[in-house]
C-alpha atoms as a PDB file:
ATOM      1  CA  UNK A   1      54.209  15.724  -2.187  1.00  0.00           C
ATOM      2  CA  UNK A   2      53.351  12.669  -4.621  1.00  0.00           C
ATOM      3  CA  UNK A   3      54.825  10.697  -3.127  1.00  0.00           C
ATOM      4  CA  UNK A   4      53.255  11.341  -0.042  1.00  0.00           C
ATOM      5  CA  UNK A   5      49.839  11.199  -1.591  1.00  0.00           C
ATOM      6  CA  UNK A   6      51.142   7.466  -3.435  1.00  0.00           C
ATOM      7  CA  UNK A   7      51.413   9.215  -6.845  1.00  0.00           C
ATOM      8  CA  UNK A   8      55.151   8.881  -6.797  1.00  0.00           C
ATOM      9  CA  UNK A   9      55.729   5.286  -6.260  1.00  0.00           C
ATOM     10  CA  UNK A  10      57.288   3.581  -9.304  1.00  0.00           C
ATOM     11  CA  UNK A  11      56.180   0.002 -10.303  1.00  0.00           C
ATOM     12  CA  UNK A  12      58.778  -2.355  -9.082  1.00  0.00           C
ATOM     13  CA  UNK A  13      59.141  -4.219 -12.018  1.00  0.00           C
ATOM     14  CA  UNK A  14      60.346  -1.288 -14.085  1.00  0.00           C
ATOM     15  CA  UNK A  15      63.684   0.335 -11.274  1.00  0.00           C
ATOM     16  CA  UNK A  16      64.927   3.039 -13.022  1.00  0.00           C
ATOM     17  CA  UNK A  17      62.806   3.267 -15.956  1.00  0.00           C
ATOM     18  CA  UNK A  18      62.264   6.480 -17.700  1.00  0.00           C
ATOM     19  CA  UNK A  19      58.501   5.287 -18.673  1.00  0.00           C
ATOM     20  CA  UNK A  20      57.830   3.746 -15.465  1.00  0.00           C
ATOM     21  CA  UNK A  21      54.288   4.817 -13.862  1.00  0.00           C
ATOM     22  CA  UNK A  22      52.321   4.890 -10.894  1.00  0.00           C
ATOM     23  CA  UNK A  23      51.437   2.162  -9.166  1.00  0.00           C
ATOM     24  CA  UNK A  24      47.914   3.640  -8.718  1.00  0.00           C
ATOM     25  CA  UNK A  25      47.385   4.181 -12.685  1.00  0.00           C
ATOM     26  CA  UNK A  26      46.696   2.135 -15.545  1.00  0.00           C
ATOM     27  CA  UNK A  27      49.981   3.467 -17.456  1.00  0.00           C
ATOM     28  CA  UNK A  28      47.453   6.096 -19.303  1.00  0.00           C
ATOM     29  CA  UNK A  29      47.535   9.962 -18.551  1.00  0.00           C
ATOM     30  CA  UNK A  30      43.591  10.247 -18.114  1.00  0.00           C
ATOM     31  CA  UNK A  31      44.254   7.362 -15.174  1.00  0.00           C
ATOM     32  CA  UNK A  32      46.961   9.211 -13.005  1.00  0.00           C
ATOM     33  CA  UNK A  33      44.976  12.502 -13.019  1.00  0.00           C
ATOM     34  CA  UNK A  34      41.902  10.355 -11.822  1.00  0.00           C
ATOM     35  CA  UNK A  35      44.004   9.139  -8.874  1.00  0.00           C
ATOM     36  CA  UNK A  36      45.845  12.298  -8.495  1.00  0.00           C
ATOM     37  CA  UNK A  37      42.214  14.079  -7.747  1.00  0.00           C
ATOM     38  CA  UNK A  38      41.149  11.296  -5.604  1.00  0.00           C
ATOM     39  CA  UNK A  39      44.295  11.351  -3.778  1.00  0.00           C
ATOM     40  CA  UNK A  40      44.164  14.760  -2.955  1.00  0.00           C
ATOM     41  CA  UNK A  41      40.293  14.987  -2.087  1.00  0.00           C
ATOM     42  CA  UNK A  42      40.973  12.167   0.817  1.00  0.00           C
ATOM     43  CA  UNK A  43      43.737  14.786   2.028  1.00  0.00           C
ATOM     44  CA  UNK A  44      41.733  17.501   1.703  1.00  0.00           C
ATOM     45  CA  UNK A  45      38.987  15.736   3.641  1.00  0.00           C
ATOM     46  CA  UNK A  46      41.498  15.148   6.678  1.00  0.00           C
ATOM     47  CA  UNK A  47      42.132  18.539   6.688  1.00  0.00           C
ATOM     48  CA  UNK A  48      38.897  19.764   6.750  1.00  0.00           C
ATOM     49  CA  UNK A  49      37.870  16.862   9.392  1.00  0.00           C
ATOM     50  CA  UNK A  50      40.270  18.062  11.724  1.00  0.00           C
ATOM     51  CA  UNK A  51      39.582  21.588  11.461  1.00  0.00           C
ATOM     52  CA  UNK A  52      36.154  21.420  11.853  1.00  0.00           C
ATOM     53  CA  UNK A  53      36.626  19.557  15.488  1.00  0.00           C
ATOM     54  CA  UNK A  54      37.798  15.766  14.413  1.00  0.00           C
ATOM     55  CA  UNK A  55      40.289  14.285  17.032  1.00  0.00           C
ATOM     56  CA  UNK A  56      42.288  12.414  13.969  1.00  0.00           C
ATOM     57  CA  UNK A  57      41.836  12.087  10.882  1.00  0.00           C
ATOM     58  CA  UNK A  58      44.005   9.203   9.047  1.00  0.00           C
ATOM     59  CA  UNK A  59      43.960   7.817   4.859  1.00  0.00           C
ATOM     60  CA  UNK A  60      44.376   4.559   3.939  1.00  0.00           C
ATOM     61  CA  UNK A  61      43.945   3.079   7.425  1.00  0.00           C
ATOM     62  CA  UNK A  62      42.428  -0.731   8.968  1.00  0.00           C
ATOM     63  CA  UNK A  63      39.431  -1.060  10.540  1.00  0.00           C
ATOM     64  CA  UNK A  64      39.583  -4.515  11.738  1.00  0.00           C
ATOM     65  CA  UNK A  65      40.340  -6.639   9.127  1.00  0.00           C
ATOM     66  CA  UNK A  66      39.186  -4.276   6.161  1.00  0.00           C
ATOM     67  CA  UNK A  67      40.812  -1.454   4.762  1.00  0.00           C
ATOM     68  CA  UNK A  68      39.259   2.231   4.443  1.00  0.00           C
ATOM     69  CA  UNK A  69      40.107   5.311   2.563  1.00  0.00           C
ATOM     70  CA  UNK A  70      39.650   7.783   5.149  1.00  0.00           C
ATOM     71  CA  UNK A  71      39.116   6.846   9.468  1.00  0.00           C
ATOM     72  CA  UNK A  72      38.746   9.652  11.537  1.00  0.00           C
ATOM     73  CA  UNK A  73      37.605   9.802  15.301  1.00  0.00           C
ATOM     74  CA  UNK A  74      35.659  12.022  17.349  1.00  0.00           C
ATOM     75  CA  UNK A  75      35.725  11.017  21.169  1.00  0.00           C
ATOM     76  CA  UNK A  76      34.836   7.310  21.379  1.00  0.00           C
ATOM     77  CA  UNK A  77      33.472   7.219  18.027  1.00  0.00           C
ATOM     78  CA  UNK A  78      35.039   6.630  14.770  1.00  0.00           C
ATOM     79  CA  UNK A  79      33.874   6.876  11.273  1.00  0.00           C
ATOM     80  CA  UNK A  80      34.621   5.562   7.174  1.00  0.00           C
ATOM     81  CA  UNK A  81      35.096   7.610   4.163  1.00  0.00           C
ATOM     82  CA  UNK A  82      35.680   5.668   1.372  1.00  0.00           C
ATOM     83  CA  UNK A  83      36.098   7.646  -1.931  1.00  0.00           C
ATOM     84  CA  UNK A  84      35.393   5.716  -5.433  1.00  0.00           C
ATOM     85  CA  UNK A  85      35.566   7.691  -8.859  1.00  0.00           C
ATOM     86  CA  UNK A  86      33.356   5.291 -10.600  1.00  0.00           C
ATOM     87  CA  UNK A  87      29.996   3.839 -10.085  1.00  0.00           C
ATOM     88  CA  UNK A  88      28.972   1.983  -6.936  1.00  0.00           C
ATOM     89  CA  UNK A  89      27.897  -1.627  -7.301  1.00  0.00           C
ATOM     90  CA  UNK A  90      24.948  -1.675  -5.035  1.00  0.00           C
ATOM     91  CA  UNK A  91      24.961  -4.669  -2.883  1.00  0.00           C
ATOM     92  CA  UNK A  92      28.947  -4.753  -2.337  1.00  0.00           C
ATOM     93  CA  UNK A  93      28.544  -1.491  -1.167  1.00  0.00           C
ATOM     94  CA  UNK A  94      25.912  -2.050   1.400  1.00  0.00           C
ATOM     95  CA  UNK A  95      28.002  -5.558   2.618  1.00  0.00           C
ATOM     96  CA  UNK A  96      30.966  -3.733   3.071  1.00  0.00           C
ATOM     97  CA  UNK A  97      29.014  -0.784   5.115  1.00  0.00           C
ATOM     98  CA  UNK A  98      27.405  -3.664   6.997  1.00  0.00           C
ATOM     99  CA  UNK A  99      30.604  -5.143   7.517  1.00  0.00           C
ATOM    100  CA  UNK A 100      32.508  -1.846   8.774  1.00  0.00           C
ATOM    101  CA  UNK A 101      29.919  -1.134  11.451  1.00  0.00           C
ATOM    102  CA  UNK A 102      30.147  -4.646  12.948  1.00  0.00           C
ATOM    103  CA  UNK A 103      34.022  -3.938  12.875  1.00  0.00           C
ATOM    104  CA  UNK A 104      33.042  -0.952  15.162  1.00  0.00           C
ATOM    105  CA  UNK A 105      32.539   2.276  12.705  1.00  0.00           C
ATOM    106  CA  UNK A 106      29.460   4.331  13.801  1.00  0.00           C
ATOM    107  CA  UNK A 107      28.758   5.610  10.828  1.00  0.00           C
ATOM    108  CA  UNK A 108      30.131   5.627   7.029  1.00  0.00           C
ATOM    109  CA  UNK A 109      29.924   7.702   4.167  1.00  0.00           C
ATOM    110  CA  UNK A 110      30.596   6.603   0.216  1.00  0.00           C
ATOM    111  CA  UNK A 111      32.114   9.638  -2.196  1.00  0.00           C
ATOM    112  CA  UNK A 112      31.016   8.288  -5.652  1.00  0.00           C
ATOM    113  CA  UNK A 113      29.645   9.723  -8.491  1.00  0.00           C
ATOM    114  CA  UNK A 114      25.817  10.365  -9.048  1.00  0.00           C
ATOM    115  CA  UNK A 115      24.175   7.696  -9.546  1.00  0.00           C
ATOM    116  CA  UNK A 116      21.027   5.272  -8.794  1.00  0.00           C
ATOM    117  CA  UNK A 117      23.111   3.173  -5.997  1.00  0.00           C
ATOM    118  CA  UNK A 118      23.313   7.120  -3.831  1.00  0.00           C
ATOM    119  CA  UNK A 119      19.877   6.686  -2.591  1.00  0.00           C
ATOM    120  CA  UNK A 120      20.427   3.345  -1.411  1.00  0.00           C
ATOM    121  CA  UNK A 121      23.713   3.589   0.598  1.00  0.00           C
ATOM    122  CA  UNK A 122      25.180   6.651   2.949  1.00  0.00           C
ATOM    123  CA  UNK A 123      26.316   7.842  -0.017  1.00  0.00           C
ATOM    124  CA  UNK A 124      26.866  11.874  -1.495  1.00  0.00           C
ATOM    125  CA  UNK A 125      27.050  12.255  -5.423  1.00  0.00           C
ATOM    126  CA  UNK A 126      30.274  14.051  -6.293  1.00  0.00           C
ATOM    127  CA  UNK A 127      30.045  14.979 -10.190  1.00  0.00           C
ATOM    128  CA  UNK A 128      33.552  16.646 -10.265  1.00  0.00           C
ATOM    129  CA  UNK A 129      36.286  15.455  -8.252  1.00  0.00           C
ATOM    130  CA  UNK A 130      38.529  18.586  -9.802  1.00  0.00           C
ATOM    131  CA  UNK A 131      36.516  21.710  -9.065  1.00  0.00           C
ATOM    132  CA  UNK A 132      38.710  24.975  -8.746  1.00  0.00           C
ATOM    133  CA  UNK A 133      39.828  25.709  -5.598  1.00  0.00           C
ATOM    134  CA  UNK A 134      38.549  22.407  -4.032  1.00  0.00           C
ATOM    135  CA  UNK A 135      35.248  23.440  -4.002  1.00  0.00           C
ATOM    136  CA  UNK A 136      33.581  20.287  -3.939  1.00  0.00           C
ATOM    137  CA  UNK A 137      29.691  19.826  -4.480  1.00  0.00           C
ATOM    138  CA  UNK A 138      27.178  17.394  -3.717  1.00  0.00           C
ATOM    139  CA  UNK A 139      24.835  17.277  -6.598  1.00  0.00           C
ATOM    140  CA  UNK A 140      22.491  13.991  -4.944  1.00  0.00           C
ATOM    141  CA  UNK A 141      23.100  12.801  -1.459  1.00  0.00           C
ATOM    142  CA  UNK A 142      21.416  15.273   0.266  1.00  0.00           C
ATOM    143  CA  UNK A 143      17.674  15.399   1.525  1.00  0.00           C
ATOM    144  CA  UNK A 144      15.646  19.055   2.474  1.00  0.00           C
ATOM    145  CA  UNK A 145      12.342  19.479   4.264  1.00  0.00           C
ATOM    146  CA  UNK A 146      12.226  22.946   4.197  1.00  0.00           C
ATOM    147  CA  UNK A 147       9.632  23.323   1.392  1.00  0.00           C
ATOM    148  CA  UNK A 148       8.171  20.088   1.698  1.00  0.00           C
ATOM    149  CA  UNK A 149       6.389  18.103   4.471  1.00  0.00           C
ATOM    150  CA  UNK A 150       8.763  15.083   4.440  1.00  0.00           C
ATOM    151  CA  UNK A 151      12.509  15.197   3.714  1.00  0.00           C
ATOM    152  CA  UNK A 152      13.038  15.021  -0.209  1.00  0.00           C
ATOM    153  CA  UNK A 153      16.443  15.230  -2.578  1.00  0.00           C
ATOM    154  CA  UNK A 154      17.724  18.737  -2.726  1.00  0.00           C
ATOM    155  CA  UNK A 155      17.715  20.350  -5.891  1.00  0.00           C
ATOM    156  CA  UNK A 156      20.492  22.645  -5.295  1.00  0.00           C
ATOM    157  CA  UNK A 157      23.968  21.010  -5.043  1.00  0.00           C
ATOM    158  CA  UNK A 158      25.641  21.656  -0.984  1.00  0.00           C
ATOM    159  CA  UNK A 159      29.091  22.024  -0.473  1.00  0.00           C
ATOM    160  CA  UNK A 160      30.659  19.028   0.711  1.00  0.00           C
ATOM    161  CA  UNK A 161      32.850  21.491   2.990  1.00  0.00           C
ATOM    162  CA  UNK A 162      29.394  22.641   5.079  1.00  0.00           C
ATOM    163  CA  UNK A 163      28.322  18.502   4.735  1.00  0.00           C
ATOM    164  CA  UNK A 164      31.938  17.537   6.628  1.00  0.00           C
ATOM    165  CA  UNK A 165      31.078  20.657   9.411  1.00  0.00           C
ATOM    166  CA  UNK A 166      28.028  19.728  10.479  1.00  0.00           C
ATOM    167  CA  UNK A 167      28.840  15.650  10.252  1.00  0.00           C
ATOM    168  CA  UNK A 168      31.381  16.298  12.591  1.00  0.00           C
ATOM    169  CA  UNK A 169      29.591  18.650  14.516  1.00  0.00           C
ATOM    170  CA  UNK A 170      26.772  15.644  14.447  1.00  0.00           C
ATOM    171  CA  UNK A 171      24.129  18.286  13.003  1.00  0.00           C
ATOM    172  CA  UNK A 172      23.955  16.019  10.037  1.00  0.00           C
ATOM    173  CA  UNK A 173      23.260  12.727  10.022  1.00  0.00           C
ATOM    174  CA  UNK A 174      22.088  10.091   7.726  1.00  0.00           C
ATOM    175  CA  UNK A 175      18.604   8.332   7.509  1.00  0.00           C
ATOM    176  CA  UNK A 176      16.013   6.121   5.699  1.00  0.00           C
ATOM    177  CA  UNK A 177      13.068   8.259   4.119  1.00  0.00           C
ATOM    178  CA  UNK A 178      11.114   5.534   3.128  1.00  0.00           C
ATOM    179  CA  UNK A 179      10.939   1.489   3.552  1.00  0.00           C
ATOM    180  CA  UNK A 180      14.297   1.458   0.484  1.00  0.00           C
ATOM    181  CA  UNK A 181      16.138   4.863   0.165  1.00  0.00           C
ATOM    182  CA  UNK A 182      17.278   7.330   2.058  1.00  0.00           C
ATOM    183  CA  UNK A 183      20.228  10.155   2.478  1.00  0.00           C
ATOM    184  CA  UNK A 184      21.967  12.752   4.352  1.00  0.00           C
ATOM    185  CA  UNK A 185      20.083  15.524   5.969  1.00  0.00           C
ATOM    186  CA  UNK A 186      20.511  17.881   9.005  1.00  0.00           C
ATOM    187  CA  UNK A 187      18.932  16.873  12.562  1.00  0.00           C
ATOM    188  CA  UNK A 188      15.872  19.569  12.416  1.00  0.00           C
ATOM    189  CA  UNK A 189      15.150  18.261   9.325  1.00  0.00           C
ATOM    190  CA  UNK A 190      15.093  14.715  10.754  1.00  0.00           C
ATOM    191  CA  UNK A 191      13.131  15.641  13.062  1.00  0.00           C
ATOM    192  CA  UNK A 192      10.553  17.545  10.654  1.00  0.00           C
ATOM    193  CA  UNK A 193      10.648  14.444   8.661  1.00  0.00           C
ATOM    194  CA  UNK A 194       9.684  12.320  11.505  1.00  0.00           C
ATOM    195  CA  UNK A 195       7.209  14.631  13.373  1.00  0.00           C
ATOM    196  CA  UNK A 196       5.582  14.446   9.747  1.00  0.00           C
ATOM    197  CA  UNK A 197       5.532  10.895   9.947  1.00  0.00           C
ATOM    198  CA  UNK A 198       4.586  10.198  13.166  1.00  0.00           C
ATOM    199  CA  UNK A 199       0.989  12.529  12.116  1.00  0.00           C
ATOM    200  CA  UNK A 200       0.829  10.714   8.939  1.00  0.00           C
ATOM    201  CA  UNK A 201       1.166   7.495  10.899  1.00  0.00           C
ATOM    202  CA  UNK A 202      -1.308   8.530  13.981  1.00  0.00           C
ATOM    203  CA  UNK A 203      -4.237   9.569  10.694  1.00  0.00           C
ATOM    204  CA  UNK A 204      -3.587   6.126   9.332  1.00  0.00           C
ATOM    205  CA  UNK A 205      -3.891   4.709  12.493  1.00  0.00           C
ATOM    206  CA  UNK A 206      -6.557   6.274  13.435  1.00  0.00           C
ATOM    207  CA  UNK A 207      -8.471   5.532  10.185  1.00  0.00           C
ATOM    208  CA  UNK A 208      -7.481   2.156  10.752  1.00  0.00           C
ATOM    209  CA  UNK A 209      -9.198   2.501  13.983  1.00  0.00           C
ATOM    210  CA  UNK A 210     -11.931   3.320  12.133  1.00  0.00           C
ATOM    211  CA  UNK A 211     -12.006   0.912   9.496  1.00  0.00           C
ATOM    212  CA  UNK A 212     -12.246  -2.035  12.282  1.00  0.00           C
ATOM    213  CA  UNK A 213     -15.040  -0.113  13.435  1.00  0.00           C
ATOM    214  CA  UNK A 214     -16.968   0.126  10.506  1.00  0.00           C
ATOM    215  CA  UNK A 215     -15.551  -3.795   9.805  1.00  0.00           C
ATOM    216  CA  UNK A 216     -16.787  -4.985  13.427  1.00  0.00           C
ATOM    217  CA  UNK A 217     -20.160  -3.144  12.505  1.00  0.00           C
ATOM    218  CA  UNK A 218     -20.395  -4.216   9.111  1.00  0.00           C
ATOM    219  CA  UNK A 219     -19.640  -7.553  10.250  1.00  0.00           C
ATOM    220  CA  UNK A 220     -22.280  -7.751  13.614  1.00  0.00           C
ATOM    221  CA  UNK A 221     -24.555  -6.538  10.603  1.00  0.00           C
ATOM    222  CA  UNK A 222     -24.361  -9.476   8.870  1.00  0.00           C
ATOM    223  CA  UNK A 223     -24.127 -12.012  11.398  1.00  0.00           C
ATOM    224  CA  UNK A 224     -28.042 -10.680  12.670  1.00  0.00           C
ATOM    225  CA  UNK A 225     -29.069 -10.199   8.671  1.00  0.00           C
ATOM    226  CA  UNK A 226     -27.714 -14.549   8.670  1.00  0.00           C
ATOM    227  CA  UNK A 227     -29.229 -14.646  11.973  1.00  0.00           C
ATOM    228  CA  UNK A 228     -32.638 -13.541  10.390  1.00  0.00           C
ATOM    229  CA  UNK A 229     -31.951 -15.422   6.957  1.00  0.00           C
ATOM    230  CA  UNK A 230     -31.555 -18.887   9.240  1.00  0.00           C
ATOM    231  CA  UNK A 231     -35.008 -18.116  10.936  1.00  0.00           C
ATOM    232  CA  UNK A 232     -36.626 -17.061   7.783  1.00  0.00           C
ATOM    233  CA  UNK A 233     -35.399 -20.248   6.091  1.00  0.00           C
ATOM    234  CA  UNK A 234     -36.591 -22.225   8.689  1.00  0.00           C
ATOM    235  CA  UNK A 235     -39.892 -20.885   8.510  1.00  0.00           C
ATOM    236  CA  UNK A 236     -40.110 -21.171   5.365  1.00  0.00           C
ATOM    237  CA  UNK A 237     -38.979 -25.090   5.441  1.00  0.00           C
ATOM    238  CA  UNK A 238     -41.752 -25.271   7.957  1.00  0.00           C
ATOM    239  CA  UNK A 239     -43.809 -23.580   5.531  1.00  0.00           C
ATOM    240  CA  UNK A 240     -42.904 -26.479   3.050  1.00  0.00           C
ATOM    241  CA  UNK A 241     -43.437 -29.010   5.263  1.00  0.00           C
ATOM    242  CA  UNK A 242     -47.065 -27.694   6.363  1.00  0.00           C
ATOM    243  CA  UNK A 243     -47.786 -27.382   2.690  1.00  0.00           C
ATOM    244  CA  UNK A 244     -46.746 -30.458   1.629  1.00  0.00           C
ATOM    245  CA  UNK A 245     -48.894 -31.909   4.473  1.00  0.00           C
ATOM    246  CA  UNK A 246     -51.775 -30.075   3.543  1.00  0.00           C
ATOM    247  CA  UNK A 247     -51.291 -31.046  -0.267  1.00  0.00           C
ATOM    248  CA  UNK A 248     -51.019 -34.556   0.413  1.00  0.00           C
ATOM    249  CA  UNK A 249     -54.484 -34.165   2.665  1.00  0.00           C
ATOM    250  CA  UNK A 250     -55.632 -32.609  -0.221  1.00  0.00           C
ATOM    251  CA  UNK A 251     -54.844 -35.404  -2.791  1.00  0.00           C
ATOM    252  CA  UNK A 252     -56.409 -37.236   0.035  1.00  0.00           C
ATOM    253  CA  UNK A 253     -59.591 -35.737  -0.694  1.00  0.00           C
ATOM    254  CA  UNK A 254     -59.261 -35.599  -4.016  1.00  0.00           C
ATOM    255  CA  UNK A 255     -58.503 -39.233  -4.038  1.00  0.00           C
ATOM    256  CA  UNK A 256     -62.026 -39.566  -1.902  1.00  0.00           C
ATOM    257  CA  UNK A 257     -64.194 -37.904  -3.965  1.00  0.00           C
ATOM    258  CA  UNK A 258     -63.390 -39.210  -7.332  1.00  0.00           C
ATOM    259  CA  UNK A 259     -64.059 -42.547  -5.283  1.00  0.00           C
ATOM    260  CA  UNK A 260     -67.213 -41.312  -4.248  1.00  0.00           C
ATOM    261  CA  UNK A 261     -67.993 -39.537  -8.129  1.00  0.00           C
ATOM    262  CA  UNK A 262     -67.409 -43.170  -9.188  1.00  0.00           C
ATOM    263  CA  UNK A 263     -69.649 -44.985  -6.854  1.00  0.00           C
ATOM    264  CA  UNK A 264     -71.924 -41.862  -7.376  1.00  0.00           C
ATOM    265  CA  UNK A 265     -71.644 -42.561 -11.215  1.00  0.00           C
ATOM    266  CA  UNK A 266     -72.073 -46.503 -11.066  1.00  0.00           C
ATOM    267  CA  UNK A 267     -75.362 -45.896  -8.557  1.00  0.00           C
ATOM    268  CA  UNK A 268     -76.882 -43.470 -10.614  1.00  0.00           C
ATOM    269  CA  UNK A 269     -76.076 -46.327 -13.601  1.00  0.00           C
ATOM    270  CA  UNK A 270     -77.942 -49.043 -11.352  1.00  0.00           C
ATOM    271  CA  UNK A 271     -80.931 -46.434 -10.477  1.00  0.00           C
ATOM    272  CA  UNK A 272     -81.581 -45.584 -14.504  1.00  0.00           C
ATOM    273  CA  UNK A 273     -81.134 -49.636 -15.219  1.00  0.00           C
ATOM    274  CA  UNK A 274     -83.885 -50.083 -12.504  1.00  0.00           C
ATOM    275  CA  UNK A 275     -86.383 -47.418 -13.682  1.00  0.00           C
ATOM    276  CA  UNK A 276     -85.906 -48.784 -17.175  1.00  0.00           C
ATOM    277  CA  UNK A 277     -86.766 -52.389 -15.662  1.00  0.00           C
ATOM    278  CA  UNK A 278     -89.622 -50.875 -13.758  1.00  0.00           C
ATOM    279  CA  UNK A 279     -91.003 -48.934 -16.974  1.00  0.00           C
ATOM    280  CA  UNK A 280     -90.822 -52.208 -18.530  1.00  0.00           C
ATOM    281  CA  UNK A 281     -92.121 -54.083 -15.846  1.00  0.00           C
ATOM    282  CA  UNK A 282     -95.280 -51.542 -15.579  1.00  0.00           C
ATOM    283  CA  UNK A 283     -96.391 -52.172 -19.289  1.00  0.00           C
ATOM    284  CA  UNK A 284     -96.063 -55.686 -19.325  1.00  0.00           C
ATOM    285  CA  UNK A 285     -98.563 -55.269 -16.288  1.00  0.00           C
ATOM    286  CA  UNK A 286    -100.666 -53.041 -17.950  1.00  0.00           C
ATOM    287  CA  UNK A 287    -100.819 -55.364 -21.094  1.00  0.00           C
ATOM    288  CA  UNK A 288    -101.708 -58.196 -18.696  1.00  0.00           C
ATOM    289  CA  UNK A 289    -104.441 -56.409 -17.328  1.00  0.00           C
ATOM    290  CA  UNK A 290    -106.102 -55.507 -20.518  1.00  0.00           C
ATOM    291  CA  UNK A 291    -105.732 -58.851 -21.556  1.00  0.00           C
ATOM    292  CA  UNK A 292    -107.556 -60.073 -18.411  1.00  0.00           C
ATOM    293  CA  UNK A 293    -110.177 -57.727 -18.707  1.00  0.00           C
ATOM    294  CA  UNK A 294    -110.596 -58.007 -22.100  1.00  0.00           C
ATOM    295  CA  UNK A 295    -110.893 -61.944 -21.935  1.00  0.00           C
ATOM    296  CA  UNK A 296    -113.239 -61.269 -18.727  1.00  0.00           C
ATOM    297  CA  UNK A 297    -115.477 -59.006 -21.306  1.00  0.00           C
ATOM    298  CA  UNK A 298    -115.159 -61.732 -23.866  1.00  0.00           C
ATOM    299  CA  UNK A 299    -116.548 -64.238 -21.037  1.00  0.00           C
ATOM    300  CA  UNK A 300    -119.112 -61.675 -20.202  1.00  0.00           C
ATOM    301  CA  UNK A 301    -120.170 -61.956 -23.720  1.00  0.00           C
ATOM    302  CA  UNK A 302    -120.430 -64.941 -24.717  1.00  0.00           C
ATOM    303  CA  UNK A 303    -122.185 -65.519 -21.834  1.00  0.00           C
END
């Protein structure tokens, strides 16, 4: 039996040795139980795969040029497990599930431990890959809309024995929740999910809708408001102009009659200078007189 699950191989370098190891390990006990568990959850997932209606269900097999833990077919389809104990490196994981659907795999699924990188990838947390009587759970992996309007993590853990069922029965399948993360969850809560979406999507676009409305409104506002401000600003320039006209008339004027205050001023000079002359004038005459009469007395007189 281990050496039908590749626990029994010897290293070559060490024939006949009595400390002589897996292949698989890392010459430490802690390493060979690691692969011993992963070993036998990639058989026990053939088992189950076939049982629950998978045509084959192979380990360790080629698809194209790249190698997967698990392939197993179902009509003309054929799907990846690939099984790591350790932690996922994000972006090699999603390259090498890019790569193994353009080699032809419809779907694949990641067996890794809980983690950040199990959102991003079709991937199912597996915190024990030892439980008792194979019982295997997964603890993240797995979305629920039964509570909830959209699909969200589960918080209970689901048996990874009911996940391989309905995968194979194609009741579960896996999907994006939002724009970065997604997971595995059954078809009628896909379609929840998405019903959900589409309403959220029709009220956004609908208020969308609305908001070009209220934009195209807003906006024919203003373009009569600057409509009105252009005619009211060219009245108003008008407005300048006919007051700057009538302020320059009226400097005009003003210019004018201070002329004619001056001429006014200068004539009304003249006219006092002329009765002065003419006051003078009139008692130099009436001296003259009295002289004339007075020497015409005298005459009289002596006479």
């Amino acid at each position: 039996m281990l050496a039908e699950l590749g626990m029994g191989e010897l290293d070559a370098e060490q024939p006949g040795a009595t400390g002589a190891r897996s292949r698989y390990s890392c010459h430490c006990s802690g390493c060979a139980a690691a692969q011993w568990d992963i070993q036998r959850l990639k058989y026990w997932l053939c088992g189950r795969l076939v049982a629950f209606g998978a045509d084959t269900a192979e380990v360790d097999q080629r698809v194209g040029i790249h190698r997967v833990d698990i392939l197993w077919r179902v009509g003309d389809r054929k799907y990846a497990i690939e099984v790591r104990g350790g932690p996922l490196d994000r972006a090699l994981a999603q390259e090498h599930t890019a790569r193994l659907r353009e080699a032809g795999c419809d779907g694949v699924l990641w067996l890794c431990q809980p983690g950040y990188w199990v959102a991003h990838v079709p991937a199912l947390g597996i915190a024990d890959f030892a439980p008792p009587a194979c019982d295997y759970l997964a603890e993240v992996g797995m979305l629920d809309a039964a509570n909830t309007a959209l699909a969200v993590p589960r918080r209970a853990p689901f048996e990874l024995r009911e996940f391989i069922r309905g995968w194979v029965a194609g009741d579960i399948a896996w999907g994006y929740r939002d724009e970065m993360t997604g997971g595995w969850a059954t078809v009628a809560d896909w379609e929840h999910h998405t019903r959900t979406q589409a309403v959220v999507i029709a009220r956004q676009r609908q208020e969308l809708v609305n908001q070009r409305t209220a934009l195209a409104l807003s906006r024919k506002s203003v373009r009569d408001k600057q409509k009105q401000v252009m005619k009211l600003t060219t009245r108003l320039e008008r407005a300048e102009i006919d007051m700057q006209a009538r302020a320059d008339s009226l400097a005009e004027v003003n210019r004018k009659l201070a002329d004619h205050n001056r001429i006014d001023t200068s004539l009304r000079a003249t006219i006092a200078n002329l009765q002065q002359t003419i006051s003078h004038w009139q008692l130099i005459t009436y001296c003259s007189m009295l002289l004339i009469v007075t020497f015409v007395a005298g005459a009289m007189v002596v006479k």
